[in-house]
N, C-alpha and C. Protein backbone atom coordinates (compact mmCIF):
# COMPACT_ATOMS: atom_id res chain seq x y z
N UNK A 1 178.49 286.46 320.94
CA UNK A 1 179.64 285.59 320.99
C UNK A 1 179.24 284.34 321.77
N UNK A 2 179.88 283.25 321.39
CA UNK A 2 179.24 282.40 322.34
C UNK A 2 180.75 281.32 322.49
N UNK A 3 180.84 280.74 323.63
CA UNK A 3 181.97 279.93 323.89
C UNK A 3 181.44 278.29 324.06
N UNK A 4 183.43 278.18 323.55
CA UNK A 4 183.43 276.71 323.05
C UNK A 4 184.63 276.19 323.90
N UNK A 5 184.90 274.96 324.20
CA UNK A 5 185.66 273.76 324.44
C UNK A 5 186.39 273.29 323.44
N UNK A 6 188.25 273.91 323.60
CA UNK A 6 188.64 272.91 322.76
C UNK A 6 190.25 272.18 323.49
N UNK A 7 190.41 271.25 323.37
CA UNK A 7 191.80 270.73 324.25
C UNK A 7 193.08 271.07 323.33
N UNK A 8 194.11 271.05 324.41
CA UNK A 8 195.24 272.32 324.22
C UNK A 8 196.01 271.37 325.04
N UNK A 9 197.40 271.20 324.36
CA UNK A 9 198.45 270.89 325.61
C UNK A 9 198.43 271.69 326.71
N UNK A 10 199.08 270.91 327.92
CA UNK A 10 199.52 271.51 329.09
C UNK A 10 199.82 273.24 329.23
N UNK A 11 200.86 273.28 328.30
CA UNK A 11 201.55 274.32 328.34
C UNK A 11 201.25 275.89 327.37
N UNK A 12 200.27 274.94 326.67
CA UNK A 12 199.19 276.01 325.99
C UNK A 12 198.12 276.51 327.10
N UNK A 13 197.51 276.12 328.03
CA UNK A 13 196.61 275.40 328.64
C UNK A 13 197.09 277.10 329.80
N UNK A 14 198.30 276.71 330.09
CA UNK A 14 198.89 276.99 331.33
C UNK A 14 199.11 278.48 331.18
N UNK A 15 199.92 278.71 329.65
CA UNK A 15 200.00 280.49 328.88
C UNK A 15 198.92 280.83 328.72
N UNK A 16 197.74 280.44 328.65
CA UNK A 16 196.17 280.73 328.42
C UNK A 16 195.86 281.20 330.00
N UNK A 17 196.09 281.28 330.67
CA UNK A 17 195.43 281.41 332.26
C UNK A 17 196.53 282.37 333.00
N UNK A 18 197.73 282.68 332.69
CA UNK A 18 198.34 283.71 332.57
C UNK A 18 198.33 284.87 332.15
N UNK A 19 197.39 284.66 330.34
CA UNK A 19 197.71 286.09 329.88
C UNK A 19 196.53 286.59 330.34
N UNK A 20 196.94 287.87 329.88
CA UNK A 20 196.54 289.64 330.26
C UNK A 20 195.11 289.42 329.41
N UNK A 21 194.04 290.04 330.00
CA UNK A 21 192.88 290.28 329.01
C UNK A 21 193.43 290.89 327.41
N UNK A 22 193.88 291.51 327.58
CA UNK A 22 194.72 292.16 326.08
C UNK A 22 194.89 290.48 325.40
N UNK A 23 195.94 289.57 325.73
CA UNK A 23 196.41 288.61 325.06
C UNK A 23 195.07 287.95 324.30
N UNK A 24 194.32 287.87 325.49
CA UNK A 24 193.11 286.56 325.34
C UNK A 24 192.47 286.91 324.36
N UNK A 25 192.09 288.61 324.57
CA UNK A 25 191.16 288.72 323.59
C UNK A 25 192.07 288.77 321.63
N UNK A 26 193.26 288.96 321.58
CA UNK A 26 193.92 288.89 320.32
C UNK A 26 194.30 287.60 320.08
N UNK A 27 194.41 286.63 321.15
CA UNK A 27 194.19 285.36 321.02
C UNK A 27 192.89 284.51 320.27
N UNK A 28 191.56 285.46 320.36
CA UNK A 28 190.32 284.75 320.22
C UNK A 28 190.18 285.37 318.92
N UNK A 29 190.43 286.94 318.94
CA UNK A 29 190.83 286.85 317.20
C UNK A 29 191.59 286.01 316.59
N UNK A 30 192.58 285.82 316.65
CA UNK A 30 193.04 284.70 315.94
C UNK A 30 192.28 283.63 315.49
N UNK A 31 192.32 283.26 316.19
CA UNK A 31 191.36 281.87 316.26
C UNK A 31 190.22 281.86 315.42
N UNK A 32 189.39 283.04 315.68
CA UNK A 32 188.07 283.45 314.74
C UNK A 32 189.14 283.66 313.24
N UNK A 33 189.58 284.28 312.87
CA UNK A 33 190.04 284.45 311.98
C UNK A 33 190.41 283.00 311.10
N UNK A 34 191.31 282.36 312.21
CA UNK A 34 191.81 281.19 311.14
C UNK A 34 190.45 280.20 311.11
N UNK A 35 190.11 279.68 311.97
CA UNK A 35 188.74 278.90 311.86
C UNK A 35 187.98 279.26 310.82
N UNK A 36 187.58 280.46 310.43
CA UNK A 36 186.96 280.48 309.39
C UNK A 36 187.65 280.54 307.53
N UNK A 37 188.79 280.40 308.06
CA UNK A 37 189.46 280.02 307.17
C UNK A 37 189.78 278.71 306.31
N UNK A 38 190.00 277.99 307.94
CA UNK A 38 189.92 276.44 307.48
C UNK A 38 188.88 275.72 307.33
N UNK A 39 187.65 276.71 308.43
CA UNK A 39 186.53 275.50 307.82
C UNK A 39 185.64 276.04 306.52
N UNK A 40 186.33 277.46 306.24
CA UNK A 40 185.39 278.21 305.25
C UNK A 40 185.77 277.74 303.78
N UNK A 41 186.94 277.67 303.24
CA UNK A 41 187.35 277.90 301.96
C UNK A 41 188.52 276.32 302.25
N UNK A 42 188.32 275.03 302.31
CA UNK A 42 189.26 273.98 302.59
C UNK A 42 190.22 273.87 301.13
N UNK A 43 189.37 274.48 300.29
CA UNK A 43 190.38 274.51 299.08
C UNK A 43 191.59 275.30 299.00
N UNK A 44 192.18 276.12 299.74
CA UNK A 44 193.20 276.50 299.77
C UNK A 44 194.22 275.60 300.12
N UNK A 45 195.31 276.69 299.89
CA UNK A 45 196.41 275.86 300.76
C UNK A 45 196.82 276.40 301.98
N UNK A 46 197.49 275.80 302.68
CA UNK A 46 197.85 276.08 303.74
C UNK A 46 199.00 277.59 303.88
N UNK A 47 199.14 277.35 303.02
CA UNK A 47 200.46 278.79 302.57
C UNK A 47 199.31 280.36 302.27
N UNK A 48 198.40 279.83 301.59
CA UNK A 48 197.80 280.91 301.02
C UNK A 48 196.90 281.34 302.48
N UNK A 49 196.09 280.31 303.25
CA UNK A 49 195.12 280.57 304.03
C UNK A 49 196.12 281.66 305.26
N UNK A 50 197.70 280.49 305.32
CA UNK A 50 197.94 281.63 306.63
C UNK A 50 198.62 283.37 305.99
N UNK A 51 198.51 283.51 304.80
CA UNK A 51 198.89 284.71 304.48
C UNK A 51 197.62 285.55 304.62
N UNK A 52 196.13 284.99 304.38
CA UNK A 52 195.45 285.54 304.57
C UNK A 52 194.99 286.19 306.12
N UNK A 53 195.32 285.51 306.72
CA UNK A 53 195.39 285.35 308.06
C UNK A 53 196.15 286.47 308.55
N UNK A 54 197.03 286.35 308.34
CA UNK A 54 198.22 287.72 308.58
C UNK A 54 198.06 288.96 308.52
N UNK A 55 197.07 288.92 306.82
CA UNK A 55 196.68 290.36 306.53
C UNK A 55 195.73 290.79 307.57
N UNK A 56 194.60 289.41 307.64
CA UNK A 56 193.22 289.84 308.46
C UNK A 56 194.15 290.44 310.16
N UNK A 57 194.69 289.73 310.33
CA UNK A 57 195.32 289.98 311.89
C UNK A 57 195.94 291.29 312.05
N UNK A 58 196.70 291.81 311.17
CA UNK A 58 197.14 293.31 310.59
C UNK A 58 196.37 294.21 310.91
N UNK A 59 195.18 293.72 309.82
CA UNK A 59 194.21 294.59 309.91
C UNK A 59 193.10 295.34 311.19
N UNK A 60 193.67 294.01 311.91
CA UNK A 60 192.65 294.13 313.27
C UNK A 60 193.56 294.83 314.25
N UNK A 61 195.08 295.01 314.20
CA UNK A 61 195.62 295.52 314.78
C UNK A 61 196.66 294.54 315.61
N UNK A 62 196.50 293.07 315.17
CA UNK A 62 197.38 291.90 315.58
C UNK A 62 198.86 292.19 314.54
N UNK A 63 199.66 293.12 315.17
CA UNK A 63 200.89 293.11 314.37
C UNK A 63 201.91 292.30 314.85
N UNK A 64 203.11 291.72 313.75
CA UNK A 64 204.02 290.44 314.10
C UNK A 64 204.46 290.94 315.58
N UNK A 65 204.71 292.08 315.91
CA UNK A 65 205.26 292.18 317.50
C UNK A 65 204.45 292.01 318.29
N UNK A 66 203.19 292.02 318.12
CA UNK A 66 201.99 291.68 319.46
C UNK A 66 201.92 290.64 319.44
N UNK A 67 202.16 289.61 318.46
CA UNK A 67 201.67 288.22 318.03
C UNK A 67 203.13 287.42 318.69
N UNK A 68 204.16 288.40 318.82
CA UNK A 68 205.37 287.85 319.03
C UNK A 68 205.33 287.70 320.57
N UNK A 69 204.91 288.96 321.35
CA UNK A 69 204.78 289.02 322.63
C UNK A 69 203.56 287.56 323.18
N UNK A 70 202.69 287.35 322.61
CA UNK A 70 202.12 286.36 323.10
C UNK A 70 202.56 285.18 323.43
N UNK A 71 203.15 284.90 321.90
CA UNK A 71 204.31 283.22 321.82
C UNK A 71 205.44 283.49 322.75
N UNK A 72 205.92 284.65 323.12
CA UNK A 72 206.91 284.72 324.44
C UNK A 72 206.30 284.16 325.67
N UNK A 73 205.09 284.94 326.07
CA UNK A 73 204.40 284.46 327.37
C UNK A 73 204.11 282.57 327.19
N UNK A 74 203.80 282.15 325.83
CA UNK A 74 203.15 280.71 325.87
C UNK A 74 205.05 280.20 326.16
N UNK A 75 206.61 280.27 325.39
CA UNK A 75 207.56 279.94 326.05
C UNK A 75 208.02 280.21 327.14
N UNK A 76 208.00 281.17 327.82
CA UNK A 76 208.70 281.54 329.00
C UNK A 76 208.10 280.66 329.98
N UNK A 77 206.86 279.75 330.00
CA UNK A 77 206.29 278.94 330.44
C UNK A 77 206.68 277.56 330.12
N UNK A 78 207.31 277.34 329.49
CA UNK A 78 207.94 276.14 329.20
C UNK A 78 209.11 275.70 329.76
C-alpha cells in the first residue's frame, strides 16, 4: 500500500482525524474502489460507476448503515 496527499475541506479534514481505525480503514476502501473506477473505465457514467461502487462496497462488507455511520461522524462535526 502506499500513501498519497489529497486536499479535503476543513470539515472533511477534521471527521478524518476523529474517526475510529474501523472508519479510516472503510474510508480508504472507498476511495480505492471509486478511484479505480473513475480513472479506470471514464466511459461510464456517473450513475452506472456509483452503482458499481455500491456493489463493490457490499461486497467488502461496506453496508448502507456503516457507510451511513461514517457521513454521521463527517456531520455531527459540522
Amino acid at each position: 500500500m502506499e500513501t498519497i496527499r489529497i486536499q479535503v475541506d476543513a470539515e472533511t479534514a477534521q471527521a478524518y482525524e476523529v474517526a475510529s481505525q474501523e472508519q479510516i480503514e472503510r474510508l480508504q476502501l472507498m476511495l480505492q474502489l471509486w478511484s479505480k473506477e473513475v480513472m479506470g473505465r471514464p466511459q461510464r457514467t456517473l450513475e452506472e460507476m456509483m452503482e458499481d461502487i455500491a456493489d463493490q462496497a457490499s461486497a467488502n462488507g461496506l453496508t448502507p448503515e456503516v457507510l451511513q455511520s461514517i457521513l454521521d461522524v463527517t456531520f455531527e462535526l459540522s
